[in-house]
Protein backbone atom coordinates (compact mmCIF):
# COMPACT_ATOMS: atom_id res chain seq x y z
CA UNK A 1 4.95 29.83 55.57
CA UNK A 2 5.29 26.56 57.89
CA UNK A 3 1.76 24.64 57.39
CA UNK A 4 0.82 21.36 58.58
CA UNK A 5 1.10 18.25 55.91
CA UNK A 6 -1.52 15.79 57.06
CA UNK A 7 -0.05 12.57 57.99
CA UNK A 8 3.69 14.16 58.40
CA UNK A 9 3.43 17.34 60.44
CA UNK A 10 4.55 20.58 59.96
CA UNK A 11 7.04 21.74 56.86
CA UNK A 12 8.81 25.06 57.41
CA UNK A 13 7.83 26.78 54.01
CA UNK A 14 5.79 24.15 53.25
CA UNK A 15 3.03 26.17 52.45
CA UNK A 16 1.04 28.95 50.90
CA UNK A 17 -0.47 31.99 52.38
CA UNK A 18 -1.69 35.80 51.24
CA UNK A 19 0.85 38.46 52.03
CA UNK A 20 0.16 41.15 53.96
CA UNK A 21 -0.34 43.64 51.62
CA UNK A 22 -2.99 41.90 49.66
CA UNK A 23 -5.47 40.80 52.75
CA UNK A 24 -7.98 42.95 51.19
CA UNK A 25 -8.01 39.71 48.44
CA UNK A 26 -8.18 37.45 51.28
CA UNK A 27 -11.75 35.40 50.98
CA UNK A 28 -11.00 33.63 54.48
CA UNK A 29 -10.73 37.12 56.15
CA UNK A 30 -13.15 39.25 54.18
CA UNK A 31 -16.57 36.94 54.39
CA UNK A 32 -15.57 35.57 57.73
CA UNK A 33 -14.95 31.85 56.97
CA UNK A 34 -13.86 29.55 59.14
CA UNK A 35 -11.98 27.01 57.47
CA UNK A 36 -12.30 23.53 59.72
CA UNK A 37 -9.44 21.53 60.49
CA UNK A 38 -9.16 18.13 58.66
CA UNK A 39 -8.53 14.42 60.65
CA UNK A 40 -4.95 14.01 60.31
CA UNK A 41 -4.32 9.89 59.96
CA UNK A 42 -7.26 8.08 61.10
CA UNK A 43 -6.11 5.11 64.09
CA UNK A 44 -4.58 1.81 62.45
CA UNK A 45 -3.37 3.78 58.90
CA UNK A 46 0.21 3.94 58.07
CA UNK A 47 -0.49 6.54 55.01
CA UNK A 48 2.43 8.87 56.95
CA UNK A 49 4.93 6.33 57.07
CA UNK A 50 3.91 4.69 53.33
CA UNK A 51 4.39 8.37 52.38
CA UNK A 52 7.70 9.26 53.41
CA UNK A 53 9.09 5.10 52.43
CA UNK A 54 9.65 3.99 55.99
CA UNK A 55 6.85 1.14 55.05
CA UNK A 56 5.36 -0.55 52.15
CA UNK A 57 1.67 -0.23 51.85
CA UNK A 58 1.11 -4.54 52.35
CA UNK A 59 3.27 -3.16 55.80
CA UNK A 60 -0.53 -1.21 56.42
CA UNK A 61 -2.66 -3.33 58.78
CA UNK A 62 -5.20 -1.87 57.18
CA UNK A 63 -4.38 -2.56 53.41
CA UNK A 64 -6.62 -4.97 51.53
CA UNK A 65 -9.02 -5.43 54.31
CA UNK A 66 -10.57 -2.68 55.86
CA UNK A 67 -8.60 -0.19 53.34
CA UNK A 68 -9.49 -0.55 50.04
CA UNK A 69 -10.34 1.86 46.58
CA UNK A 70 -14.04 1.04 47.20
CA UNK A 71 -13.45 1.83 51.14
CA UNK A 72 -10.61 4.13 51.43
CA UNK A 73 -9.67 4.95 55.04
CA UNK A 74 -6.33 7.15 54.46
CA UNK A 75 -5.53 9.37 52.03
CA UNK A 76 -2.77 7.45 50.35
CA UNK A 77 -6.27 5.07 49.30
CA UNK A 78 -8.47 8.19 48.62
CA UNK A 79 -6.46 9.23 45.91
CA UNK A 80 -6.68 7.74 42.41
CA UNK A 81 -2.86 8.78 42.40
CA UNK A 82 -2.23 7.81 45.94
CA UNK A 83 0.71 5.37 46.75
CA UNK A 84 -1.70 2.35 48.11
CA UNK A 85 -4.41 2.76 45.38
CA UNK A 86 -1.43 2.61 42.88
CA UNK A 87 -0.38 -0.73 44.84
CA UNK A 88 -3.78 -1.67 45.44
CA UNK A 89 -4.37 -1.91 41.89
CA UNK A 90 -1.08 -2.68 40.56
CA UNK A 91 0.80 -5.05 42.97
CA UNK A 92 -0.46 -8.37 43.42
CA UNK A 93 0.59 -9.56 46.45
C-alpha cells in the first residue's frame, strides 16, 4: 500500500497494511483505535533532505546547537542509528 514516510512523503508500496480477508485480525478496526498522526519534520530540521543525501547533517541549521543526542529535535537525532546522531558522535567537525 502507498503510506506516508515522515520527512519524505508518500512511497507507492511503501507500506504495510491487513488484507481484506483478515480484518477480523485487525486490532485498529476491532477495539476502535484511533491511531494519531505523527509531526512530520518539525520547522528549521533538514532530517528529509539529510535522509535522502541532498545535505550533510553540519548543512542542518539546527545540528550541534539546538539539535543534539541529549536534545534531539528530528528523527535523524532521535535515533541511536540515525544519520546525525551517527555524525553527531562520530564526525568532528
Amino acid at each position: 500500500v502507498s503510506s506516508p514516510w515522515r520527512g519524505i512523503g508518500r512511497i507507492l508500496d511503501g507500506g504495510l497494511a491487513i488484507r481484506d480477508r483478515f480484518q477480523e485480525f485487525d486490532a485498529e478496526k476491532k477495539f476502535d483505535i484511533k491511531i494519531e498522526k505523527s509531526q512530520d519534520i518539525p520547522p528549521g530540521c533538514s532530517c528529509h533532505l539529510i535522509m535522502v543525501g541532498k545535505l550533510y547533517p553540519y548543512e542542518c541549521e539546527l545540528f550541534r546547537e539546538q539539535c543534539t543526542p541529549f536534545n534531539p529535535i528530528g528523527p535523524c537525532m532521535v535515533s541511536q542509528d540515525g544519520t546525525c546522531n551517527i555524525f553527531y558522535k562520530y564526525h568532528n567537525d
